[in-house]
Every structure is written in structure tokens, then in C-alpha cells.
N, C-alpha and C. Protein backbone atom coordinates (compact mmCIF):
# COMPACT_ATOMS: atom_id res chain seq x y z
N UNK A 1 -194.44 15.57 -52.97
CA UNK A 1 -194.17 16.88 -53.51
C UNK A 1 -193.16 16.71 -54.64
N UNK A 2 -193.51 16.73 -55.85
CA UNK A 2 -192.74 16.53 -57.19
C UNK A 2 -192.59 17.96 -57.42
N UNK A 3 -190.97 18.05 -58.01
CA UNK A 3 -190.74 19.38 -58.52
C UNK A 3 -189.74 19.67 -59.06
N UNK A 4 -189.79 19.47 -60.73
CA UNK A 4 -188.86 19.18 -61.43
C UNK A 4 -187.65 18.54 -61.64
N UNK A 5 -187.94 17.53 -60.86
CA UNK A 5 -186.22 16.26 -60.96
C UNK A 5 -185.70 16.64 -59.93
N UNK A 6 -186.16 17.69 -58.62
CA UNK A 6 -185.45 17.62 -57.88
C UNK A 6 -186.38 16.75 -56.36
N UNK A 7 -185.68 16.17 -55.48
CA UNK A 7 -186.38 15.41 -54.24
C UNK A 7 -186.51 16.31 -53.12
N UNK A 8 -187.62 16.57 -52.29
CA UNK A 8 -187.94 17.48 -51.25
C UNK A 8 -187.28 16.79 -49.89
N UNK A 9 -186.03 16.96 -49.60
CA UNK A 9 -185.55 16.26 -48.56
C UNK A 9 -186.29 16.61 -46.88
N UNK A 10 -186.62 15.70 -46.21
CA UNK A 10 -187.34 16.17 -45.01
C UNK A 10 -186.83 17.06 -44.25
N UNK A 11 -186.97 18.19 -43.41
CA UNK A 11 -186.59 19.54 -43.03
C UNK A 11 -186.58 20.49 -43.83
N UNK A 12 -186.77 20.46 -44.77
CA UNK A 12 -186.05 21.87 -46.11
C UNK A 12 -187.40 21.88 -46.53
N UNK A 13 -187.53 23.42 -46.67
CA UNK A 13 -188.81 23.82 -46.99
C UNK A 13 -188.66 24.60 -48.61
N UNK A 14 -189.52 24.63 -49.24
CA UNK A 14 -189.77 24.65 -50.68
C UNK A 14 -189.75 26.35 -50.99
N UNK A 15 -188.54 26.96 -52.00
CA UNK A 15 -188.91 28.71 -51.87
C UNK A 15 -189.32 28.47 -53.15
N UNK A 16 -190.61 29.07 -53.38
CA UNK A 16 -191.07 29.50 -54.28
C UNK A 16 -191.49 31.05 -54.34
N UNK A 17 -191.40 31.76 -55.47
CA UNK A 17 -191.47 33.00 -55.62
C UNK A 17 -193.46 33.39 -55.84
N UNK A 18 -193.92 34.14 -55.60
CA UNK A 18 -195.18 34.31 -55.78
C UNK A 18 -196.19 34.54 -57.14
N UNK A 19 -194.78 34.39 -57.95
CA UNK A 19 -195.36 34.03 -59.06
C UNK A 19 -195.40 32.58 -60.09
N UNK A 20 -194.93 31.83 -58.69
CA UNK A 20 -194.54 30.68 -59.41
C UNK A 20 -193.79 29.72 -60.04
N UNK A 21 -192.81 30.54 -59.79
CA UNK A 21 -191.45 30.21 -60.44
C UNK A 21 -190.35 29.77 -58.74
N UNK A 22 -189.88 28.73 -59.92
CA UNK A 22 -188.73 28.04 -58.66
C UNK A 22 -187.71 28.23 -58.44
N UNK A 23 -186.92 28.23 -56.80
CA UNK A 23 -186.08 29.19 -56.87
C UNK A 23 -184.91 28.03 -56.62
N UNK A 24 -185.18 27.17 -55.66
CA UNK A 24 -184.39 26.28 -55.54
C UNK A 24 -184.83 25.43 -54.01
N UNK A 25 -184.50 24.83 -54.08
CA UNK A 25 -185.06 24.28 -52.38
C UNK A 25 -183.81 25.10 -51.04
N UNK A 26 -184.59 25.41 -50.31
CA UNK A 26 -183.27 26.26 -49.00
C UNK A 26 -183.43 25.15 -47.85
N UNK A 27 -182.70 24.94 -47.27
CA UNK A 27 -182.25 24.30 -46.09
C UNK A 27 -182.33 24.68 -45.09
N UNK A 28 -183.57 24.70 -43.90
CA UNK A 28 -183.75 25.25 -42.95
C UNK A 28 -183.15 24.59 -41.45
N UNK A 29 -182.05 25.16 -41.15
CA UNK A 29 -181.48 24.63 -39.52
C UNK A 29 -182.56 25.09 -38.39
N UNK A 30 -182.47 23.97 -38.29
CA UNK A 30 -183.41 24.21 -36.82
C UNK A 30 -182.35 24.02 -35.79
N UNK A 31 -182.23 25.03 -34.38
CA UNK A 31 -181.43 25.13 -33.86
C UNK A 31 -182.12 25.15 -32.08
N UNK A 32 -183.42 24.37 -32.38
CA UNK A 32 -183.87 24.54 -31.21
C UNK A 32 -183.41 22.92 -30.23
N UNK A 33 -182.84 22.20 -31.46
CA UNK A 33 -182.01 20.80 -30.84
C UNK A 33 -181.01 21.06 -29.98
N UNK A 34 -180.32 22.02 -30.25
CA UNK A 34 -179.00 22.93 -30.02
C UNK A 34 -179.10 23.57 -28.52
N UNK A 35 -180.59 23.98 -28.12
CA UNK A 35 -181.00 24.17 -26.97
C UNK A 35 -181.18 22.73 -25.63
N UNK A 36 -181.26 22.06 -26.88
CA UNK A 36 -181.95 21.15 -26.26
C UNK A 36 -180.63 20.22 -25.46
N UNK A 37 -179.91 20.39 -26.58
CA UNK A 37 -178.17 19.48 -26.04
C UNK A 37 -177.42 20.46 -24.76
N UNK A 38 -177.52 21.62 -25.47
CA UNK A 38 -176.51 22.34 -23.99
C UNK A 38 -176.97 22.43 -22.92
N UNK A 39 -178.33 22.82 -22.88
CA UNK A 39 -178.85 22.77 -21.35
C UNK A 39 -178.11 21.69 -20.58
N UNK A 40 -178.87 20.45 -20.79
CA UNK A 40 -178.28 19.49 -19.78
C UNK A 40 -176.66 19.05 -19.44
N UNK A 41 -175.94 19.56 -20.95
CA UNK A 41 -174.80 19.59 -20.69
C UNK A 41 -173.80 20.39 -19.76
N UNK A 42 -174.25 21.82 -20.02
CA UNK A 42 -173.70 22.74 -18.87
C UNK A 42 -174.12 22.47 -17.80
N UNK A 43 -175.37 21.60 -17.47
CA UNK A 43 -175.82 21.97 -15.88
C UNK A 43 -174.57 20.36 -15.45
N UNK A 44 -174.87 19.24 -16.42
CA UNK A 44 -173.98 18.10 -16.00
C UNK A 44 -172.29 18.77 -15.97
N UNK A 45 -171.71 19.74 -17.03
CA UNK A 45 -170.63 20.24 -16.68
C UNK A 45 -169.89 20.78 -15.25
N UNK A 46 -171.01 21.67 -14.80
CA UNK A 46 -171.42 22.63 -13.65
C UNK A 46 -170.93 21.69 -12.52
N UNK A 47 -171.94 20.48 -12.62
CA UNK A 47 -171.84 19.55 -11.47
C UNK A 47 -170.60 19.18 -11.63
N UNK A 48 -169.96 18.90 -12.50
CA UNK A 48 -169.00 18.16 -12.33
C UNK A 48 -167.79 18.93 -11.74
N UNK A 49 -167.77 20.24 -12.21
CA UNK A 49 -166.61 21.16 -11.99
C UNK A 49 -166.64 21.58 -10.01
N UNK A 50 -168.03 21.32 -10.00
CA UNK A 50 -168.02 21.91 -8.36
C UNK A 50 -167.90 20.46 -7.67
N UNK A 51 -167.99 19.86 -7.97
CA UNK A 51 -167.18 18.48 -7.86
C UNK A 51 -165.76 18.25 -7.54
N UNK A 52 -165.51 18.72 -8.64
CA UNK A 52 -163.74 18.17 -8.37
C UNK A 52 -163.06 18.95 -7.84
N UNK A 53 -163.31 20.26 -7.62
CA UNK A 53 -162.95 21.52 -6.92
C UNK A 53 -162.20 20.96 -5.56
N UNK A 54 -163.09 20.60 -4.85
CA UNK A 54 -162.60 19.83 -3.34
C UNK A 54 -161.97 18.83 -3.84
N UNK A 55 -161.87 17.98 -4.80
CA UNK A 55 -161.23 16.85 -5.00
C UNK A 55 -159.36 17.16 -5.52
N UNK A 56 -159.35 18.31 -6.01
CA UNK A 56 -158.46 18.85 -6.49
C UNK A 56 -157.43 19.78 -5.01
N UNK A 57 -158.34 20.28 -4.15
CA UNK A 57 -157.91 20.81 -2.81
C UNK A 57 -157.06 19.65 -1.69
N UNK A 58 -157.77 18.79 -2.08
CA UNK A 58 -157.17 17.44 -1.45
C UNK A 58 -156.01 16.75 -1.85
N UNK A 59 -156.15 16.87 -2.81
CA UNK A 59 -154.74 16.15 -3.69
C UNK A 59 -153.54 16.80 -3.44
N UNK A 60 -154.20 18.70 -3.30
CA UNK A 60 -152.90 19.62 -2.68
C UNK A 60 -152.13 19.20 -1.83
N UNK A 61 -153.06 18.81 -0.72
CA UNK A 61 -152.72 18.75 0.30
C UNK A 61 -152.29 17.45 0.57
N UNK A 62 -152.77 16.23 0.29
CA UNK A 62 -152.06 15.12 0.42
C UNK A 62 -150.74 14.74 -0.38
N UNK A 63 -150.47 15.74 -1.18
CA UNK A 63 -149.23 15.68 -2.05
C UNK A 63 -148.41 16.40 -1.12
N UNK A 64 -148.63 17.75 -0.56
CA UNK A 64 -147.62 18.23 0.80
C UNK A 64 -147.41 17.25 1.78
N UNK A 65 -148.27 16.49 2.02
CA UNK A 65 -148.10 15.60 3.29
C UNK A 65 -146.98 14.53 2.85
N UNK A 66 -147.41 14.33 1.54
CA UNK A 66 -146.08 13.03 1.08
C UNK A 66 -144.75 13.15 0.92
N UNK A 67 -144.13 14.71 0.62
CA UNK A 67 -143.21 14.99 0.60
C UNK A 67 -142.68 14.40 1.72
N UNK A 68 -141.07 14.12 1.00
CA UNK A 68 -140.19 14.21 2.75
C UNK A 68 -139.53 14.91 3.00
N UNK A 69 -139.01 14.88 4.45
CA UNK A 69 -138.81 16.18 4.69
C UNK A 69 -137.59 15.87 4.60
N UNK A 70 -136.52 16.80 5.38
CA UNK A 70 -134.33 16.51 4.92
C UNK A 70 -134.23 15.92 6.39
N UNK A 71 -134.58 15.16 6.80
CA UNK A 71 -133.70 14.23 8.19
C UNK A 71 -131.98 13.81 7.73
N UNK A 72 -131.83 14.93 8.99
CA UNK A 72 -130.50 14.38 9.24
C UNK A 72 -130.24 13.19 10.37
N UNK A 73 -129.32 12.16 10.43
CA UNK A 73 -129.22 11.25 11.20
C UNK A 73 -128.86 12.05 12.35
N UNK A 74 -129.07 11.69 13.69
CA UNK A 74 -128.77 12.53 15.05
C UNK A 74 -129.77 13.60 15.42
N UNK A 75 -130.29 14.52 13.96
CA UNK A 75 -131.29 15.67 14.64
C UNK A 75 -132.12 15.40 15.17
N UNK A 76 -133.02 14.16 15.71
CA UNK A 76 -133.88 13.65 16.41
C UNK A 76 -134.22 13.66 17.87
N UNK A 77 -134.34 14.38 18.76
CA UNK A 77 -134.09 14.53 20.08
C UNK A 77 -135.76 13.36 20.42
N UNK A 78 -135.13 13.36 21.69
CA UNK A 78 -136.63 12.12 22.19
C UNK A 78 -137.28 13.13 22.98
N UNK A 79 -138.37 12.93 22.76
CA UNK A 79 -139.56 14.01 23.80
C UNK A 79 -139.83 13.13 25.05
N UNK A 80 -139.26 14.59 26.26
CA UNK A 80 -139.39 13.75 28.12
C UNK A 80 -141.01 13.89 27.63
N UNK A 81 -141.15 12.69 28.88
CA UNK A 81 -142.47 12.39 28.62
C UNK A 81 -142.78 13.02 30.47
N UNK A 82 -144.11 13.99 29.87
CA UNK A 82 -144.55 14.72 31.22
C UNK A 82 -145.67 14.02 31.66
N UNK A 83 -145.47 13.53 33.26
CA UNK A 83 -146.63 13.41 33.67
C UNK A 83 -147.53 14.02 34.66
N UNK A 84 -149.14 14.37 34.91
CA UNK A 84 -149.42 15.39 35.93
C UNK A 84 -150.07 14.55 37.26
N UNK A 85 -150.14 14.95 37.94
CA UNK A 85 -150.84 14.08 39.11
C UNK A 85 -152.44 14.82 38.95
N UNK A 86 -152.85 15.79 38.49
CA UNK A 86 -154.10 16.56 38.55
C UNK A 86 -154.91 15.81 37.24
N UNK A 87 -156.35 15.67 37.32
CA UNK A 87 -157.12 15.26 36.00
C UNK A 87 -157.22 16.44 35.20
N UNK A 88 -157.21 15.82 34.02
CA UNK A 88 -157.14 16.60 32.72
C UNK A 88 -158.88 17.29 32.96
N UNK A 89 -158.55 19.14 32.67
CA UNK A 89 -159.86 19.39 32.38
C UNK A 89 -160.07 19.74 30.95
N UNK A 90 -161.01 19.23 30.07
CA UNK A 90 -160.73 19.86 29.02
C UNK A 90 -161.73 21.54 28.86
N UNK A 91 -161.69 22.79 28.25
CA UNK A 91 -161.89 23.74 28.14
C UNK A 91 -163.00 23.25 27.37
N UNK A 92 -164.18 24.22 27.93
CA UNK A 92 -165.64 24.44 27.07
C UNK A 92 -165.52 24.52 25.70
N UNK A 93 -166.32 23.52 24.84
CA UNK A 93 -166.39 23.64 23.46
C UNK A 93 -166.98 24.94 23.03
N UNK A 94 -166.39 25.44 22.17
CA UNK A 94 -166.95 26.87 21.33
C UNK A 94 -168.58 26.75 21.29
N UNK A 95 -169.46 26.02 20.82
CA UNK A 95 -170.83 26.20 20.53
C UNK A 95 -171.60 25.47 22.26
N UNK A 96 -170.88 25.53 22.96
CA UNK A 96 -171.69 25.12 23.81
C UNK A 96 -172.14 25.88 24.74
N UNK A 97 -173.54 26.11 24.99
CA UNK A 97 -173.92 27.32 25.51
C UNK A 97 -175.76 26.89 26.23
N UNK A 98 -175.84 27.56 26.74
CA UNK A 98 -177.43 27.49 27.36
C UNK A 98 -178.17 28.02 26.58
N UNK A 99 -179.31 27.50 26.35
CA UNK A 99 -180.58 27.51 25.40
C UNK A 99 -180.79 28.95 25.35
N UNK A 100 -181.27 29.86 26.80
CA UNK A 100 -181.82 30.32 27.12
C UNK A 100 -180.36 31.95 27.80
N UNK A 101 -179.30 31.62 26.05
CA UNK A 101 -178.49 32.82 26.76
C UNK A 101 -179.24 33.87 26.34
N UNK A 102 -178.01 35.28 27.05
CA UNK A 102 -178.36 36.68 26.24
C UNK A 102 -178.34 36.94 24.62
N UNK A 103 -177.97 36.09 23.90
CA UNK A 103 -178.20 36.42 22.67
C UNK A 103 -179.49 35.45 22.08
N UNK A 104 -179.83 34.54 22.45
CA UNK A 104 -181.25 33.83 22.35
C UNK A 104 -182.17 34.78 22.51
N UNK A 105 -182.11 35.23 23.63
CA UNK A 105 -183.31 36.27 24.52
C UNK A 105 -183.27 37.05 23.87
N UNK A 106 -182.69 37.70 23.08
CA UNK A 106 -182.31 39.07 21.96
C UNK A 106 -183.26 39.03 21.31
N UNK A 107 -182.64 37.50 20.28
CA UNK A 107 -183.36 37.36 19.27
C UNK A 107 -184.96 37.01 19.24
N UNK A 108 -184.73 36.20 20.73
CA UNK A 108 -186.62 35.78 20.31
C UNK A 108 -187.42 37.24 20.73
N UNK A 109 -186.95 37.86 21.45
CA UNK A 109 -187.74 38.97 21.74
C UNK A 109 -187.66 39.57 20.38
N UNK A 110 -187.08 40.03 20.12
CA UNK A 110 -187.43 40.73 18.29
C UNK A 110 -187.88 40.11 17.41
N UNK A 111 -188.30 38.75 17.89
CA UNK A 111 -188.88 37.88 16.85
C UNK A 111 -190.05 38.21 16.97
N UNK A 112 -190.50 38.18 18.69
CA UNK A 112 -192.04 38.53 19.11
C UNK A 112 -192.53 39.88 18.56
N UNK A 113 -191.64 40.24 19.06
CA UNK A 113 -191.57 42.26 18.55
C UNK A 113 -191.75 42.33 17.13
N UNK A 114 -191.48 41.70 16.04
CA UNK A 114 -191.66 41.79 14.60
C UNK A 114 -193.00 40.92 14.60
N UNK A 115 -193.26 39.97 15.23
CA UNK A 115 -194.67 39.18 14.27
C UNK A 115 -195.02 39.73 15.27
N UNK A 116 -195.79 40.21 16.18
CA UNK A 116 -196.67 41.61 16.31
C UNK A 116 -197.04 42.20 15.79
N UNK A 117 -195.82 43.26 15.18
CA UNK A 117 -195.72 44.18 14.02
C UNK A 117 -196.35 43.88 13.02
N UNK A 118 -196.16 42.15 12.74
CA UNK A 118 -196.68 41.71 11.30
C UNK A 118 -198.22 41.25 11.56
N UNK A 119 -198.32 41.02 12.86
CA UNK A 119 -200.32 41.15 12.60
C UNK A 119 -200.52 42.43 12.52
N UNK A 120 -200.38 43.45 13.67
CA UNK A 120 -201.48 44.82 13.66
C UNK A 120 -200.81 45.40 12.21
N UNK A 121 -200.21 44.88 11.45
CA UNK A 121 -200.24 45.84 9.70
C UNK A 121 -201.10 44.60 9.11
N UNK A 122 -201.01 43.29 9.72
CA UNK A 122 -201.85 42.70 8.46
C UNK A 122 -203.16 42.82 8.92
N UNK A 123 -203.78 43.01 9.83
CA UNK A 123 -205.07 43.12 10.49
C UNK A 123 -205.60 44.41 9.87
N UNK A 124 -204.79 45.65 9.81
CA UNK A 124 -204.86 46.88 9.44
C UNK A 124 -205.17 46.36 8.30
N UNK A 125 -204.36 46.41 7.62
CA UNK A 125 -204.46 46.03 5.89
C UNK A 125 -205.89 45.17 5.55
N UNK A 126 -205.79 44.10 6.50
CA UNK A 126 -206.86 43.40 5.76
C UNK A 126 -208.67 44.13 5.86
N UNK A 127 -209.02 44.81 7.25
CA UNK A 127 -209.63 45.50 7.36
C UNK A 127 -210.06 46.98 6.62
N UNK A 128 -209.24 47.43 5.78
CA UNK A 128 -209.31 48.22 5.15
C UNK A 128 -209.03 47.61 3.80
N UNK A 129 -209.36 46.54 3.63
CA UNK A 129 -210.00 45.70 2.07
C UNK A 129 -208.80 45.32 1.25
N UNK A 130 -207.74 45.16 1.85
CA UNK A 130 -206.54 44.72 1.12
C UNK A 130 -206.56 42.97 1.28
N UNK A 131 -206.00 42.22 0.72
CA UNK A 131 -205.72 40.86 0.87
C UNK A 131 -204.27 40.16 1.33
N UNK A 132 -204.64 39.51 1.99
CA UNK A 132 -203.18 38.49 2.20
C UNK A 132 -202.59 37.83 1.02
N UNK A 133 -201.26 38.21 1.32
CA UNK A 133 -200.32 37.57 0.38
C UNK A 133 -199.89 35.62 0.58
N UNK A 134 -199.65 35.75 1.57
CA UNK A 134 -199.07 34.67 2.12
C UNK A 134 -200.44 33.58 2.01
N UNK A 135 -200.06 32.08 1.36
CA UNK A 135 -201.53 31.21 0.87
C UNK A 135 -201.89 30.42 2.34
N UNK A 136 -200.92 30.75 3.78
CA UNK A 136 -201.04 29.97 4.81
C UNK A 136 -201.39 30.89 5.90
N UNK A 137 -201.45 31.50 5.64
CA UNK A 137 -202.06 32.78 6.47
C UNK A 137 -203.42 33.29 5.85
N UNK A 138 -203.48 33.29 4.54
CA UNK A 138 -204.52 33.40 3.96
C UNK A 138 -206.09 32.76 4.57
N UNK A 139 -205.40 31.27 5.00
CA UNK A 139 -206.57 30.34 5.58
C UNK A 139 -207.33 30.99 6.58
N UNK A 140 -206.36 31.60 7.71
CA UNK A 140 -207.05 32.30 8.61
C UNK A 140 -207.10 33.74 9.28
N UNK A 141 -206.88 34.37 7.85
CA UNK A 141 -207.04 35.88 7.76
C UNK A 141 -208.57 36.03 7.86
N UNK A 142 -209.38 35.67 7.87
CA UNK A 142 -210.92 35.66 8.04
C UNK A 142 -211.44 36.36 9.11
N UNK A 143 -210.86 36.04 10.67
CA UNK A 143 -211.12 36.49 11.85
C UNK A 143 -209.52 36.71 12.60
N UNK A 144 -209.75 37.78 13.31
CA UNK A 144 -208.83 38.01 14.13
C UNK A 144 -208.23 37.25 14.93
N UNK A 145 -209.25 36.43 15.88
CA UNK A 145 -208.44 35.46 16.63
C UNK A 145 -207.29 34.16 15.75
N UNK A 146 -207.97 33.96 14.51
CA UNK A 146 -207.40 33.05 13.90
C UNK A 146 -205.93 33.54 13.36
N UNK A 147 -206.00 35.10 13.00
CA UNK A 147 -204.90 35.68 12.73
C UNK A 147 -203.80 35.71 13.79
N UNK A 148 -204.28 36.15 14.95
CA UNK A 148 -203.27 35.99 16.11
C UNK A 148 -202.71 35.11 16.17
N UNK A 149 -203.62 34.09 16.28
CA UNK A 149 -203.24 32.42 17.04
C UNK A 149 -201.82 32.08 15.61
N UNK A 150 -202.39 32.47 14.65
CA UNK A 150 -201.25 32.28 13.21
C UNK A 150 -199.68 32.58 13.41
N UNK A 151 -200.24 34.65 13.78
CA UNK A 151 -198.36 34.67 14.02
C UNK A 151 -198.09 34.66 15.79
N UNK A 152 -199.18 33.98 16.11
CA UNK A 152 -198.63 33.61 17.89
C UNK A 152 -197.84 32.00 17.77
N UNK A 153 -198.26 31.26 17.22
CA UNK A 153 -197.87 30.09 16.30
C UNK A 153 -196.31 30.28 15.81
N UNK A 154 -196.55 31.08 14.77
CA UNK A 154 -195.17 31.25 13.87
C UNK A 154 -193.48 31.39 15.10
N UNK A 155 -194.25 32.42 16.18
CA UNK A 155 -193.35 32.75 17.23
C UNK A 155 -192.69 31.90 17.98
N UNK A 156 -193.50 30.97 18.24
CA UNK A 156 -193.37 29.75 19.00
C UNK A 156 -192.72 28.83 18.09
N UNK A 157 -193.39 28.67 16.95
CA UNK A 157 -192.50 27.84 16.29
C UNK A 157 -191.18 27.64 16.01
N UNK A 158 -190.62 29.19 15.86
CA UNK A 158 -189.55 29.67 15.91
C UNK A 158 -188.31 29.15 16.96
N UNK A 159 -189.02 29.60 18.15
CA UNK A 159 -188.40 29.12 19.44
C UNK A 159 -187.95 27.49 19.27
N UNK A 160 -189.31 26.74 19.00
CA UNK A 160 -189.08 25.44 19.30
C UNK A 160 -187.98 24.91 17.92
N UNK A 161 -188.06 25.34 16.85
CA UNK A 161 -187.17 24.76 15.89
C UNK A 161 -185.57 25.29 16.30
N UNK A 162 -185.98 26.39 16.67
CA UNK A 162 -184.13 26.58 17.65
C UNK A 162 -183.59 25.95 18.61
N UNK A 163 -184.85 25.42 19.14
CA UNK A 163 -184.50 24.94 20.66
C UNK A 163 -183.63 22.97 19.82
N UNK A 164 -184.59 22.52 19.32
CA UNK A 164 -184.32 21.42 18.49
C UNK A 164 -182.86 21.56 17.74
N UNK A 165 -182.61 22.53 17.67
CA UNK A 165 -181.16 22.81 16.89
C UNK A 165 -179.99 22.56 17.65
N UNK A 166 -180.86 23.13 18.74
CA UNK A 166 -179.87 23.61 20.15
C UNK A 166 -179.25 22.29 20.58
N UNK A 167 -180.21 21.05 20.84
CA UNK A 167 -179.93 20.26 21.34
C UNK A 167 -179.64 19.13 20.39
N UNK A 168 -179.58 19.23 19.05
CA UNK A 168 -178.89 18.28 17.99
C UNK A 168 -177.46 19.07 17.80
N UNK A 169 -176.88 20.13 18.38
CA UNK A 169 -175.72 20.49 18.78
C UNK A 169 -175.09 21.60 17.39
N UNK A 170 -176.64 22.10 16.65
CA UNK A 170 -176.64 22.84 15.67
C UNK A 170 -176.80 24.36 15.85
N UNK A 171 -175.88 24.82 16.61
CA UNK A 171 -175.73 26.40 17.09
C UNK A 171 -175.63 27.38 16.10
N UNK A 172 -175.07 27.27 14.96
CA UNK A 172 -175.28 28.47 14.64
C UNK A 172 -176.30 28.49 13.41
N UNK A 173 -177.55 26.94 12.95
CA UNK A 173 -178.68 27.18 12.72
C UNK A 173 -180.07 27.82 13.82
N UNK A 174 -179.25 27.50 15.25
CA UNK A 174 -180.24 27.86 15.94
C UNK A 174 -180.30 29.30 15.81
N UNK A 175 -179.24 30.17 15.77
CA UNK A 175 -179.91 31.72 15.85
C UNK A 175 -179.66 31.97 14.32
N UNK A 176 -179.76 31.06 13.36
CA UNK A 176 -180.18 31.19 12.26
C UNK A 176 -182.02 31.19 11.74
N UNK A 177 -182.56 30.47 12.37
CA UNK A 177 -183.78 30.16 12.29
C UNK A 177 -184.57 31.82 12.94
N UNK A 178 -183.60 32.16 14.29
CA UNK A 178 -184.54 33.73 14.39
C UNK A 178 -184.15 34.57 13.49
N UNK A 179 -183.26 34.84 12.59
CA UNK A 179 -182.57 36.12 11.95
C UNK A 179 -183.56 35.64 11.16
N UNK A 180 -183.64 34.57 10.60
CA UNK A 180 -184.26 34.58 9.15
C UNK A 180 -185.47 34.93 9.13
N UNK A 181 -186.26 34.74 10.39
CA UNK A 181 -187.96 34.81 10.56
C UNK A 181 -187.91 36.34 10.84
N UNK A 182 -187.13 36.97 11.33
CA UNK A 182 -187.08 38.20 11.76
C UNK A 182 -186.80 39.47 10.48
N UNK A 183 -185.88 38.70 9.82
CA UNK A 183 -186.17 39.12 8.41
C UNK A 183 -187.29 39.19 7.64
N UNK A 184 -187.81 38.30 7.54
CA UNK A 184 -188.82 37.77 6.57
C UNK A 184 -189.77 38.75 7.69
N UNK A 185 -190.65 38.82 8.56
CA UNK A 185 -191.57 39.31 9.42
C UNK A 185 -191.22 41.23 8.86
N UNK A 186 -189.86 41.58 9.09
CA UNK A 186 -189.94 42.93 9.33
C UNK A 186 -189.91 43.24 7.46
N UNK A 187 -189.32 42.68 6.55
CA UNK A 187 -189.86 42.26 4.96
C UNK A 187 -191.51 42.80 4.91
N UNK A 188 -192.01 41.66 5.85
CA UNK A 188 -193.85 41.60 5.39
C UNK A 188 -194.44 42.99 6.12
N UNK A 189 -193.63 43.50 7.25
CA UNK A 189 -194.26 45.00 7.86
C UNK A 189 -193.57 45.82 6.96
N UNK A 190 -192.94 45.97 6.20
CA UNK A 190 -192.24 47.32 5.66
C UNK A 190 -193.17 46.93 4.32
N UNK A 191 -193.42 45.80 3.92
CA UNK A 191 -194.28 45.99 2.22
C UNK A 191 -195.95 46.44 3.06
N UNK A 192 -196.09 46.00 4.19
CA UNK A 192 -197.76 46.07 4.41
C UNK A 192 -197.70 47.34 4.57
N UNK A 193 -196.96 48.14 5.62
CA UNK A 193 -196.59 49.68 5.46
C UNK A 193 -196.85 50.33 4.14
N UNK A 194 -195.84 50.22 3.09
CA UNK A 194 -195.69 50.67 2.08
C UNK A 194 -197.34 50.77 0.91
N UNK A 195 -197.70 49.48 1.10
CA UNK A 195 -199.14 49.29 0.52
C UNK A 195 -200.54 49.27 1.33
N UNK A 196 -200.42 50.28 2.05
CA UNK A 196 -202.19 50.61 2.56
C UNK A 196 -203.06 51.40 2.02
């Protein structure tokens, strides 16, 4: 591209007027590089800042610990040393509890009680020519029994991934796993409600 003694530098696009006449070459910033640099930078920033956060909490605290404290010579008393003739019992750990307490039983029953709920609206729904949302339920929205057996499944599943919690000593995912299904279930009856 020749154009009067001047060189078409790569990026810069050529203004010419529509009649032909030259105006000068303009310099076009492209600023989609600009996208291209900060993204990864803020997200690598991000990481880094939630990073040092705890690293910075620690330092608090191990800097209190290093201080010394004002010892005076003499203020030191010696601790009597007690002994008991009875064995030590130690007191029940906070999360330790039976599988099968009153707040388990709560929850799985309202678990059952909601995916119930969530077949006879999706059975409803689907029978009156609406479609499933969900792509795993979808498989066996076809026939009823297959629908049951689905959220008779889901129920159970429920149970057993709590129960597994229970006994890897993960208590408060275990009645995490019913709130959340119980959510999500009474979610899918209040939209199937809403859309018949």
C-alpha cells in the first residue's frame, strides 16, 4: 500500500475521505489485548489475596505468642499436683450422636414428604403434556413406575449419603445433605405448581 512518501505501519488503518483525498493515516488501539491481560491477572490477584489473608491472621497471632510477658523473680508459685483415685471420664464429644436421632427422623421424613410432592406434580405435569426439566429424570419420565422408582431412589440416596457422613464423623454435612435435597425437591414442587 504506497501513499505518498508515507509507510502504512501494521495496525493503523488508512482514512481516506470519499472523495479521495488523504487525510493522514489514524492509529487504531485495539484494546481487546487489554482484556486479554487483566482477566487472568485479577483472577491470579484474587488468589493470591485470599491467600495471604490466613497467612497474615497467623503472623497476628504468633507475634502475640512471642511477646514476653513482665516476670518478676519470686511471682512463680509451683502448682500442687492433684491426684484422683477414680478413672478419668471424658464428656461426650459435641457431634457425636446416633444415626437414627430426632433430628435425622425430622429431616428424612420431610425429605420423603417433599419427593412425593415432587412426583405427583411431576407426574401431573407430565401427563398433561408438559416436559421434564431435569436431563436425569428425563430418562425415566416415560412411565410411572420408572418415575417413582427415580424419586424413591433420590430418597434413599439421601439417607445413605448421610448415613456415610455420619460414620466418616461428618455431622453437620450429614443433615446438610437433607436440607439441601429438601430444598431443591420443595424448589421443583413450587415451579411445577406454578407452571401447569
Amino acid at each position: 500500500m504506497a501513499l505518498r512518501g508515507h509507510i502504512a505501519w501494521p495496525g493503523t488503518c488508512v482514512s481516506t475521505s470519499t472523495d479521495g483525498q488523504y487525510w493522514g493515516l489514524t492509529k487504531v488501539m485495539r484494546t481487546s489485548w487489554l482484556r486479554q491481560i487483566q482477566t487472568p491477572k485479577a483472577a491470579i490477584l484474587l488468589a493470591v489475596l485470599s491467600l495471604c489473608r490466613p497467612g497474615f491472621a497467623q503472623q497476628q497471632v504468633s507475634l502475640a505468642l512471642l511477646k514476653p510477658l513482665a516476670i518478676e523473680p519470686g511471682a512463680i508459685e509451683p502448682v500442687p499436683v492433684v491426684r484422683s483415685t477414680q478413672p478419668a471420664t471424658l464428656p461426650e464429644a459435641p457431634g457425636d450422636h446416633r444415626f437414627w436421632d430426632r433430628d435425622n427422623s425430622i429431616l428424612f421424613a420431610a425429605n420423603a414428604a417433599f419427593s412425593a410432592a415432587d412426583f405427583v406434580v411431576t407426574r401431573d405435569n407430565l401427563r398433561s403434556g408438559g416436559q421434564e426439566l431435569n436431563p436425569i429424570t428425563r430418562l425415566v419420565s416415560g412411565s410411572t413406575t420408572g418415575l417413582a422408582l427415580n424419586f424413591a431412589g433420590e430418597a434413599v440416596g439421601v439417607v445413605g449419603l448421610s448415613y456415610f457422613f455420619h460414620k466418616t464423623g461428618h455431622h453437620k454435612l450429614e443433615r446438610a445433605v437433607s436440607a439441601v435435597n429438601i430444598g431443591s425437591s420443595a424448589a421443583a414442587v413450587s415451579f411445577g405448581l406454578a407452571h401447569r
